[in-house]
Every structure is written in C-alpha cells, then in structure tokens.
PDB file of N, CA and C in Angstrom:
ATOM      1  N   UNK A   1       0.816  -1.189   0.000  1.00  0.00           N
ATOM      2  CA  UNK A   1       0.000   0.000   0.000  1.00  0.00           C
ATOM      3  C   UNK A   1       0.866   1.262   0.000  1.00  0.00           C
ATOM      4  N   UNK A   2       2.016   1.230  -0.194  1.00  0.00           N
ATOM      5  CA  UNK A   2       3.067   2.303  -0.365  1.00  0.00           C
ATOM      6  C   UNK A   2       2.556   3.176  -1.441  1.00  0.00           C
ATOM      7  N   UNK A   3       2.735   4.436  -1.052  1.00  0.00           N
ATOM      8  CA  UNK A   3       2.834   5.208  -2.490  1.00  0.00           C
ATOM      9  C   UNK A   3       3.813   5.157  -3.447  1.00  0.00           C
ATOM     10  N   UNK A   4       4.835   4.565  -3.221  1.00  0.00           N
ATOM     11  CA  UNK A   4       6.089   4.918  -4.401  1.00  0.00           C
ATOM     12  C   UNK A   4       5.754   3.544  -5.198  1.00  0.00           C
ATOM     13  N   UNK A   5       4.682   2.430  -4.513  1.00  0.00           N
ATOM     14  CA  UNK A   5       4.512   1.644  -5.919  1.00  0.00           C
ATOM     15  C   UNK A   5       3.271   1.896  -6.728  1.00  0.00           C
ATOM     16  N   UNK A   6       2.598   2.874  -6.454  1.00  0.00           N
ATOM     17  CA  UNK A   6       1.754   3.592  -7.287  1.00  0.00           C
ATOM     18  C   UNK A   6       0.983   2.665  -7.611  1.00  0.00           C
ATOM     19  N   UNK A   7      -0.372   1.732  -6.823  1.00  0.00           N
ATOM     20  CA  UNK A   7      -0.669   0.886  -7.224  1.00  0.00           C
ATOM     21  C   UNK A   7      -2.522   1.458  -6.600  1.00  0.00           C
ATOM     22  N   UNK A   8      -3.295   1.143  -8.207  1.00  0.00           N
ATOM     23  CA  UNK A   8      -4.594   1.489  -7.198  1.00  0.00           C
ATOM     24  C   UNK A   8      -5.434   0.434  -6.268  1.00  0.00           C
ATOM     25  N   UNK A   9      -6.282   1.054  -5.398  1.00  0.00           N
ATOM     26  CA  UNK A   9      -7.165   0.591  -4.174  1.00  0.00           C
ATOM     27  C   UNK A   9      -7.464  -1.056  -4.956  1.00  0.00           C
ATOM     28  N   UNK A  10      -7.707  -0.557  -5.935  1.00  0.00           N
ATOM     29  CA  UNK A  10      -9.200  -1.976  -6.627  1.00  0.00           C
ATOM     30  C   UNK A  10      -7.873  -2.882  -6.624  1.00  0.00           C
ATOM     31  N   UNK A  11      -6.660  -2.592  -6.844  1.00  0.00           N
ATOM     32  CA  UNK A  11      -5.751  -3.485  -7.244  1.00  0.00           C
ATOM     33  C   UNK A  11      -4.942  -4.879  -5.662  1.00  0.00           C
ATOM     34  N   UNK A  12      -5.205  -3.303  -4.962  1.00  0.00           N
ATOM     35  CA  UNK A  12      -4.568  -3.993  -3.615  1.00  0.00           C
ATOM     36  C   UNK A  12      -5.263  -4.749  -3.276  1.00  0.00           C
ATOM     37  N   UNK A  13      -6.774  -4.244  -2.949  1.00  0.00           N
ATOM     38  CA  UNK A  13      -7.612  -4.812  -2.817  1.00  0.00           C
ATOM     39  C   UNK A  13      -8.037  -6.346  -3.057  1.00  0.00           C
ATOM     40  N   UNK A  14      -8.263  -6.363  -4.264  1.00  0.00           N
ATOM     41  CA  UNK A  14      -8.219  -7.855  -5.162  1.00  0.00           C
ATOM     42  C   UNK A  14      -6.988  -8.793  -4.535  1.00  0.00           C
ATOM     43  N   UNK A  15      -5.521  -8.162  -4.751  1.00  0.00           N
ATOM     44  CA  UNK A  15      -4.643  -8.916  -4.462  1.00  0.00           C
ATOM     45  C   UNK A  15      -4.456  -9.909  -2.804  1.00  0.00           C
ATOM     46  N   UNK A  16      -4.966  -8.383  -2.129  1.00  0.00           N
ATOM     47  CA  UNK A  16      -4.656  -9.178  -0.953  1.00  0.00           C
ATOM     48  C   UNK A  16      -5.987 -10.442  -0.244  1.00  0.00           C
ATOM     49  N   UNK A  17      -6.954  -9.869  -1.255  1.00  0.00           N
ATOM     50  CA  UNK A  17      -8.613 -10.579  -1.244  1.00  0.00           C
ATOM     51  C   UNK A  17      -8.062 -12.393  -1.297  1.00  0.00           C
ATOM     52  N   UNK A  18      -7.231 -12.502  -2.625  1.00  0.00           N
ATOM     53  CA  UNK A  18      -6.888 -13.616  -3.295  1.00  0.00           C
ATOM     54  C   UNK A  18      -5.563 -14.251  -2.346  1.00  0.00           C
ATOM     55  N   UNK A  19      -5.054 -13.405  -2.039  1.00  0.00           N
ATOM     56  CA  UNK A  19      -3.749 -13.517  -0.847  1.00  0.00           C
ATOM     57  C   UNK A  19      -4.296 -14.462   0.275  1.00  0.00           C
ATOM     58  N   UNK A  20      -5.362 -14.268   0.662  1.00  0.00           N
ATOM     59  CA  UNK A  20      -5.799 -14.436   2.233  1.00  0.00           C
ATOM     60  C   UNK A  20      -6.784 -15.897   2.309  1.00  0.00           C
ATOM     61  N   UNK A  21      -7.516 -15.761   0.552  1.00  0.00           N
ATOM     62  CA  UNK A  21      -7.738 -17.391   0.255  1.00  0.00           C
ATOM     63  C   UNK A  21      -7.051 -18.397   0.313  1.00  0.00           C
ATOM     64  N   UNK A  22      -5.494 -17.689  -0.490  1.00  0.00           N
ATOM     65  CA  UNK A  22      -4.700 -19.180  -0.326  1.00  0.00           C
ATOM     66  C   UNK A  22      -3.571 -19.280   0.612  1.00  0.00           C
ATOM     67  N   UNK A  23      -3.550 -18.146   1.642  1.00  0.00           N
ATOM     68  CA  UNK A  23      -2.599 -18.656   2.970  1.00  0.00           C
ATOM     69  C   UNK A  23      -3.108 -19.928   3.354  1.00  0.00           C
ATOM     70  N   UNK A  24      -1.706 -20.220   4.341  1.00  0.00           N
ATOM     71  CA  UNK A  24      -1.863 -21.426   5.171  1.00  0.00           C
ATOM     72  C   UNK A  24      -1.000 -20.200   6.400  1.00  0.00           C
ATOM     73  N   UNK A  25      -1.238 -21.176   7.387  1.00  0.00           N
ATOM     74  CA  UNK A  25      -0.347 -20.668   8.598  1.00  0.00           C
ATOM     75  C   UNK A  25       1.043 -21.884   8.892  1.00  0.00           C
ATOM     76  N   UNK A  26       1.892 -21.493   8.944  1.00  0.00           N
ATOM     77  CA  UNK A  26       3.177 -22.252   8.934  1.00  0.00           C
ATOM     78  C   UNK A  26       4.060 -22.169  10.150  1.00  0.00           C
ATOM     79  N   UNK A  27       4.652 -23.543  10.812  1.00  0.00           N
ATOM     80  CA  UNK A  27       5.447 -23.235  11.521  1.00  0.00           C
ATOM     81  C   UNK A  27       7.282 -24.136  10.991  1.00  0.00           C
ATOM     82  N   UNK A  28       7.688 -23.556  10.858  1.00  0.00           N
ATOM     83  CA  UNK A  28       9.162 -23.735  10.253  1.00  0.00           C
ATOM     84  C   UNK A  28       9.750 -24.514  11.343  1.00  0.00           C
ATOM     85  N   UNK A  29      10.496 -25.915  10.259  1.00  0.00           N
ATOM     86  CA  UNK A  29      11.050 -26.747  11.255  1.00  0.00           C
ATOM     87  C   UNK A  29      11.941 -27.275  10.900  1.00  0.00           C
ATOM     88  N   UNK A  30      12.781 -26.981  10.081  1.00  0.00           N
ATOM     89  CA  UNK A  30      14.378 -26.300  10.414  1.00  0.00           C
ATOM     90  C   UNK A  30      14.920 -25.751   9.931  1.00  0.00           C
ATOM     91  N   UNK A  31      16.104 -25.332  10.230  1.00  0.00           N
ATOM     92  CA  UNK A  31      16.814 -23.840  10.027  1.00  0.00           C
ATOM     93  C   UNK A  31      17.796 -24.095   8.804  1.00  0.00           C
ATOM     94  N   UNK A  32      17.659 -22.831   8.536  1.00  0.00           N
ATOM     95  CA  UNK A  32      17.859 -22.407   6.836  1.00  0.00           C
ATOM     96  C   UNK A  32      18.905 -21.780   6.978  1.00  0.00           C
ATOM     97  N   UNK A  33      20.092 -21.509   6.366  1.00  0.00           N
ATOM     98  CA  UNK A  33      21.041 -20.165   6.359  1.00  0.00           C
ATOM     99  C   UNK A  33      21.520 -20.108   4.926  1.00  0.00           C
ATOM    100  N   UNK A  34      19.989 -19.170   3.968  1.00  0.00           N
ATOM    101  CA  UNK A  34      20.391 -19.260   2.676  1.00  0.00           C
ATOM    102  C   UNK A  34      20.416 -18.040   2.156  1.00  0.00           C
ATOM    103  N   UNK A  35      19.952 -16.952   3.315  1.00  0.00           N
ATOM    104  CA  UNK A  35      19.723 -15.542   2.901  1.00  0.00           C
ATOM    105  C   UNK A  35      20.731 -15.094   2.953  1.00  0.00           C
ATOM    106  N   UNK A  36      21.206 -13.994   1.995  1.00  0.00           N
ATOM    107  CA  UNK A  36      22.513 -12.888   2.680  1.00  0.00           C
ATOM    108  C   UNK A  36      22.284 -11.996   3.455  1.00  0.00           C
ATOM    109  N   UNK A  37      20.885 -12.030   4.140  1.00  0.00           N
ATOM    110  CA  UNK A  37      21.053 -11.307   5.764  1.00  0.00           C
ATOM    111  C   UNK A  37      20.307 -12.549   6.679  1.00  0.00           C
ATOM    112  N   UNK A  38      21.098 -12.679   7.341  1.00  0.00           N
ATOM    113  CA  UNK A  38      20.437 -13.998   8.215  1.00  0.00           C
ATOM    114  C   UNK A  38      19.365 -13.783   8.923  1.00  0.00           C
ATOM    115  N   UNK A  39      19.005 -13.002   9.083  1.00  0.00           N
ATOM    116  CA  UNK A  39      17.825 -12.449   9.687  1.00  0.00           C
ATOM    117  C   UNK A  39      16.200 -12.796   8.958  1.00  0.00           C
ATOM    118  N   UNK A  40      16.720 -13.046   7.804  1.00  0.00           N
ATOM    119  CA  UNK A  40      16.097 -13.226   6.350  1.00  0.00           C
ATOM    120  C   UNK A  40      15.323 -14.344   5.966  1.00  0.00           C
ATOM    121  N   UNK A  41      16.635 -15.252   7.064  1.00  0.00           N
ATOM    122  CA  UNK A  41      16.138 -16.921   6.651  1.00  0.00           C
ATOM    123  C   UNK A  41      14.970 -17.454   6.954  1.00  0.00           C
ATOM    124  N   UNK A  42      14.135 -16.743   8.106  1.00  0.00           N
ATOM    125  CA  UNK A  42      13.148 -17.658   8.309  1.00  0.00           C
ATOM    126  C   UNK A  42      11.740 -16.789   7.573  1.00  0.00           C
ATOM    127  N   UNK A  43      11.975 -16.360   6.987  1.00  0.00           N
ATOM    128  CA  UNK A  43      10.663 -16.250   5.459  1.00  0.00           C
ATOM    129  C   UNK A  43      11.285 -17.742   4.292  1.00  0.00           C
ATOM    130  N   UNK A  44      12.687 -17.912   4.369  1.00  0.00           N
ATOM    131  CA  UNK A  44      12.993 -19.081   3.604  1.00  0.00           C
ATOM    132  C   UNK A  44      12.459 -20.125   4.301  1.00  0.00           C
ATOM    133  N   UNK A  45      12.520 -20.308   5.918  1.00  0.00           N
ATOM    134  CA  UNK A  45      12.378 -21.330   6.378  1.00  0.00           C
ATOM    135  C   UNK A  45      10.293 -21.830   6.008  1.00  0.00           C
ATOM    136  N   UNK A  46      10.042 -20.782   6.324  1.00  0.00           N
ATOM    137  CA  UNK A  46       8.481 -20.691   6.270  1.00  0.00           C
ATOM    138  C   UNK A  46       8.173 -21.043   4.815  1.00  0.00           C
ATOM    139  N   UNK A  47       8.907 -20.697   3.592  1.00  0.00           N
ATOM    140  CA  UNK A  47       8.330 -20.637   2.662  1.00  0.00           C
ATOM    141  C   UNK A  47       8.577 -22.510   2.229  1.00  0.00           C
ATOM    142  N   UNK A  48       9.641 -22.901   2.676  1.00  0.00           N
ATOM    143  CA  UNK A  48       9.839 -23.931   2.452  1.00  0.00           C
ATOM    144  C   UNK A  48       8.889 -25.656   3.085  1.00  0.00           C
ATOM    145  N   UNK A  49       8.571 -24.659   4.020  1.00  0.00           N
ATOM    146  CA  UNK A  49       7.532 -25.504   5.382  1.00  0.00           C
ATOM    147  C   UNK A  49       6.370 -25.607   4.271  1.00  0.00           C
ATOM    148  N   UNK A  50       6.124 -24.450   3.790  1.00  0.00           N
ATOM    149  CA  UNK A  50       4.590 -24.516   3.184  1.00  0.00           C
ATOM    150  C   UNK A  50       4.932 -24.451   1.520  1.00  0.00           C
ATOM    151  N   UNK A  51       6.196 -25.175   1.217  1.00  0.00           N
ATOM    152  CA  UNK A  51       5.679 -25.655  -0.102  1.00  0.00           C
ATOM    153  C   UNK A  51       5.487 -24.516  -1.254  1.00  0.00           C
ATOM    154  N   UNK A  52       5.505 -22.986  -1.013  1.00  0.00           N
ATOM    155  CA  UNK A  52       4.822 -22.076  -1.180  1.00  0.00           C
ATOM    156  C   UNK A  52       6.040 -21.744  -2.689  1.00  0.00           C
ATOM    157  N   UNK A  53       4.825 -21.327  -3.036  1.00  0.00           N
ATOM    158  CA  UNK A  53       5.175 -21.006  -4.816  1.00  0.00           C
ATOM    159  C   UNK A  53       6.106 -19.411  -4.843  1.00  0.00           C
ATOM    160  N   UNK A  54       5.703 -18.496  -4.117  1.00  0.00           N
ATOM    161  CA  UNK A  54       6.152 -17.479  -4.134  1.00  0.00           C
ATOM    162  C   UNK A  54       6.872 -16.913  -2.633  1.00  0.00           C
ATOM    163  N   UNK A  55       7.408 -16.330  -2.646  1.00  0.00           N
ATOM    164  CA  UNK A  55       8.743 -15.266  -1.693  1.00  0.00           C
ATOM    165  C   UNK A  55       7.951 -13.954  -1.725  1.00  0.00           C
ATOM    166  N   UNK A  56       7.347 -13.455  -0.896  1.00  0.00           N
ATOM    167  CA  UNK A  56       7.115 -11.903  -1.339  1.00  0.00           C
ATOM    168  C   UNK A  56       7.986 -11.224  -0.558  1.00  0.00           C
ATOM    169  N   UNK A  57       8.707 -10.041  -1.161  1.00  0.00           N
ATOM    170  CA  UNK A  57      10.260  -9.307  -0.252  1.00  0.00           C
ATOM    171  C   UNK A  57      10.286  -8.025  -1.277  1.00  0.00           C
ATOM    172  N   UNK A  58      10.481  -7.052  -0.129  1.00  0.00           N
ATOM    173  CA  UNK A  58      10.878  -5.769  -0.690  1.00  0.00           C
ATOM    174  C   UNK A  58      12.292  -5.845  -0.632  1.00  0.00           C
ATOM    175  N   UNK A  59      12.852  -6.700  -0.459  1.00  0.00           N
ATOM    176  CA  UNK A  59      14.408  -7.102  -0.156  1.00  0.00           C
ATOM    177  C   UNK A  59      14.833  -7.758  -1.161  1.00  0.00           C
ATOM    178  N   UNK A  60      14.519  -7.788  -2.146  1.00  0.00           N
ATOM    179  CA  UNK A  60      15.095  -9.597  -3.199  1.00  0.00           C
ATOM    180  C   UNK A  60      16.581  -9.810  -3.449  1.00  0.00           C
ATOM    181  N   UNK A  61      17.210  -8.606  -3.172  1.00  0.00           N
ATOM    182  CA  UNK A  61      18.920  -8.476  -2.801  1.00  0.00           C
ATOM    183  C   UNK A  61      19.610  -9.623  -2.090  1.00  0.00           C
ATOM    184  N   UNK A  62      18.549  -9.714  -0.778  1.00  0.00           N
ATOM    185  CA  UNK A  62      18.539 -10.315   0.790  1.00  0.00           C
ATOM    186  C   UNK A  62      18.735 -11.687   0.204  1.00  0.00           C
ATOM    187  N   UNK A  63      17.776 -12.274  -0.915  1.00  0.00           N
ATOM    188  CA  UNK A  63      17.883 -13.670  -0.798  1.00  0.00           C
ATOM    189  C   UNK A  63      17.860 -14.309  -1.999  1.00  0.00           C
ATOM    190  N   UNK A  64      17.847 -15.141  -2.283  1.00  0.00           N
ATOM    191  CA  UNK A  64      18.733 -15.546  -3.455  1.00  0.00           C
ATOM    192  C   UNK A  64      17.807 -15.942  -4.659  1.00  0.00           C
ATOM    193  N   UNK A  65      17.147 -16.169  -5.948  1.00  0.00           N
ATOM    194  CA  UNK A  65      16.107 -15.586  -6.997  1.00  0.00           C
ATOM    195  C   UNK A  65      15.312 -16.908  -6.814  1.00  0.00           C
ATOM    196  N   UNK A  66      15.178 -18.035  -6.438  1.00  0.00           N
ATOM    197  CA  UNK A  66      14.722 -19.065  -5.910  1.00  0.00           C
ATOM    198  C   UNK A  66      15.274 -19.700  -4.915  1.00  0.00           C
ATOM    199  N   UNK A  67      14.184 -20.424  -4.011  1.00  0.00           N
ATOM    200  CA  UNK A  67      14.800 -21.504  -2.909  1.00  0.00           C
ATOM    201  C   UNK A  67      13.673 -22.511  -3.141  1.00  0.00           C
ATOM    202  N   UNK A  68      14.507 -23.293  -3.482  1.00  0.00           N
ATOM    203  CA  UNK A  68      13.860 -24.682  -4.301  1.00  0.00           C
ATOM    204  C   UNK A  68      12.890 -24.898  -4.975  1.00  0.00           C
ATOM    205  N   UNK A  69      11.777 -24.985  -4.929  1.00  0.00           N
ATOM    206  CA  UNK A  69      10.170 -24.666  -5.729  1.00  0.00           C
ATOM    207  C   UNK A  69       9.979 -23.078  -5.635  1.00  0.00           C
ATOM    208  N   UNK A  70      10.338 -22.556  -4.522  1.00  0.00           N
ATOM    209  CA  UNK A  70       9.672 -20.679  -4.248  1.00  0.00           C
ATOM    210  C   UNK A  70      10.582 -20.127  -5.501  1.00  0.00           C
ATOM    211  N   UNK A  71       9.900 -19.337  -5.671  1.00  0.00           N
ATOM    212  CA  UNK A  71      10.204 -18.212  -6.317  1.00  0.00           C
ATOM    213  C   UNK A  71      10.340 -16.624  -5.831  1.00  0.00           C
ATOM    214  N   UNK A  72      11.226 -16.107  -5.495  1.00  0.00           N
ATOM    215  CA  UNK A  72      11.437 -14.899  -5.012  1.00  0.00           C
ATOM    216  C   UNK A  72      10.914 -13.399  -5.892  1.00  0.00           C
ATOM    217  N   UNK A  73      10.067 -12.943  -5.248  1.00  0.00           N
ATOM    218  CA  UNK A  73       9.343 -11.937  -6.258  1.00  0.00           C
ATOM    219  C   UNK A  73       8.822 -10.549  -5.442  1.00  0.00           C
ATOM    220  N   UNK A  74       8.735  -9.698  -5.668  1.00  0.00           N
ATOM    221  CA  UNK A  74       8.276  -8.662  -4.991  1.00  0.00           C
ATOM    222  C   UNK A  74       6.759  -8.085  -4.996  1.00  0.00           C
ATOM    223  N   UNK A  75       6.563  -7.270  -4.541  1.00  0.00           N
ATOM    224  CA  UNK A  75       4.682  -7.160  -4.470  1.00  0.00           C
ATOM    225  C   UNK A  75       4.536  -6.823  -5.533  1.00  0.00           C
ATOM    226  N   UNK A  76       5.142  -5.637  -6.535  1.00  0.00           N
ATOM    227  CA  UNK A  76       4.349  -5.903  -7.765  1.00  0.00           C
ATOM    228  C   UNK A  76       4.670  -7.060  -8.848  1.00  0.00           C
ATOM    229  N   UNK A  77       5.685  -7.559  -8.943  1.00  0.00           N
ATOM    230  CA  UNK A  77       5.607  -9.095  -9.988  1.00  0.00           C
ATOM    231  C   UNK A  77       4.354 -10.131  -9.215  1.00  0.00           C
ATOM    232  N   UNK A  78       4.427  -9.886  -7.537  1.00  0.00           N
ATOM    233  CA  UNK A  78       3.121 -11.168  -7.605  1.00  0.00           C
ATOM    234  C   UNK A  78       1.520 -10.412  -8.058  1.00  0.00           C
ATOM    235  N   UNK A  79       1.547  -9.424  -7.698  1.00  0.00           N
ATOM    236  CA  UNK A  79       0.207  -8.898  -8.382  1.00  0.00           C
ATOM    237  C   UNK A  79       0.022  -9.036  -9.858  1.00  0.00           C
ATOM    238  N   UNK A  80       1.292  -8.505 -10.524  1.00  0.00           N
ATOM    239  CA  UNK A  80       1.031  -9.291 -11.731  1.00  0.00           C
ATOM    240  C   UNK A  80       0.635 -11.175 -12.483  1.00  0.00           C
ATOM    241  N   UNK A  81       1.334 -11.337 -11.589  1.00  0.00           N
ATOM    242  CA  UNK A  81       1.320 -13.055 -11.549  1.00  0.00           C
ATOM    243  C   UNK A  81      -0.358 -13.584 -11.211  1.00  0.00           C
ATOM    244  N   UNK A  82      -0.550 -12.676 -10.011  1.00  0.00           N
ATOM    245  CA  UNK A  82      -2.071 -13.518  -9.491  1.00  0.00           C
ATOM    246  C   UNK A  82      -3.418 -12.704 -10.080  1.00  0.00           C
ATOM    247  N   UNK A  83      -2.735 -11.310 -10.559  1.00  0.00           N
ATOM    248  CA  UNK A  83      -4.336 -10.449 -11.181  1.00  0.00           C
ATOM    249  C   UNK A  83      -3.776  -9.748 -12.278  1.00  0.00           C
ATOM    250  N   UNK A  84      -3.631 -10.484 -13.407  1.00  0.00           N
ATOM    251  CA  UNK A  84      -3.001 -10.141 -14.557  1.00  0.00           C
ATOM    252  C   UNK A  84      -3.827  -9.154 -15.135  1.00  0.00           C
ATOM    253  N   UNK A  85      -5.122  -9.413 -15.539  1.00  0.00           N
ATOM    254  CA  UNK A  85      -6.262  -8.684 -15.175  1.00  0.00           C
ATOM    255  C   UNK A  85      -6.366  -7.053 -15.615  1.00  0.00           C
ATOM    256  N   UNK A  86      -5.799  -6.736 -14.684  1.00  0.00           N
ATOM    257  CA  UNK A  86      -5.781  -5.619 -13.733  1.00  0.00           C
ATOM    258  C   UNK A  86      -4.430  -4.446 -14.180  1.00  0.00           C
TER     259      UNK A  86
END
C-alpha cells in the first residue's frame, strides 16, 4: 500500500482478497542459512515448510532468486502473476 509503488485501491484490494484465500499458517522446522542477511532466513524457512510457490520481499537483494520450488518476487511481480487482469 506504499505510495512509491503507485498501485490502485481496486488493485490492492483484489490482491490481498486472493492472498488471504490461499494462505496457510506455517510453523518452520528447520533452520535455513540461505539468505545474505540472516535475519532473512526464516521467510525461507516458512516458505519452504509450506511448499509455497512465491517469496514476497521488498528485499530480493537479501535472498537468493529461488529456494527450491519458491520463487522470489516482490509485491508488484506477484500482483502481476495472481491479477493479470488488472
């Protein structure tokens, strides 16, 4: 919802609508050290727990362009990805 990604209401909206259908809640069970800020790792650890197709990070510097099935992507490539649409 930042202004510098210049993104409208209907858009966030939708995205995070579709976001909240396909969470799961995850608890990470074991430790990762794949980020270049270690602090980092346990969005790897989580993403890996749940299998999860996408990385969302305003950081993509932080971690490395995939970790194994995930795909590392930022809020606007997944909005594009999930509401092409739009």
């Amino acid at each position: 919802m930042r202004p510098k990604f210049g993104l409208p209401p209907k858009l966030l909206h939708e995205t995070f609508r579709r976001i909240k259908e396909a969470a799961i809640w995850v608890v990470p069970s074991e430790i990762i050290n794949a980020a270049f800020d270690p602090d980092d790792n346990i969005f790897l650890e989580c993403a890996e727990v749940a299998r999860a197709h996408y990385l969302v990070t305003g950081n993509g510097r932080h971690f490395p362009g995939r970790w194994k099935s995930t795909k590392i992507v930022n809020a606007r490539e997944l909005t594009m990805i999930l509401v092409p649409e739009l």
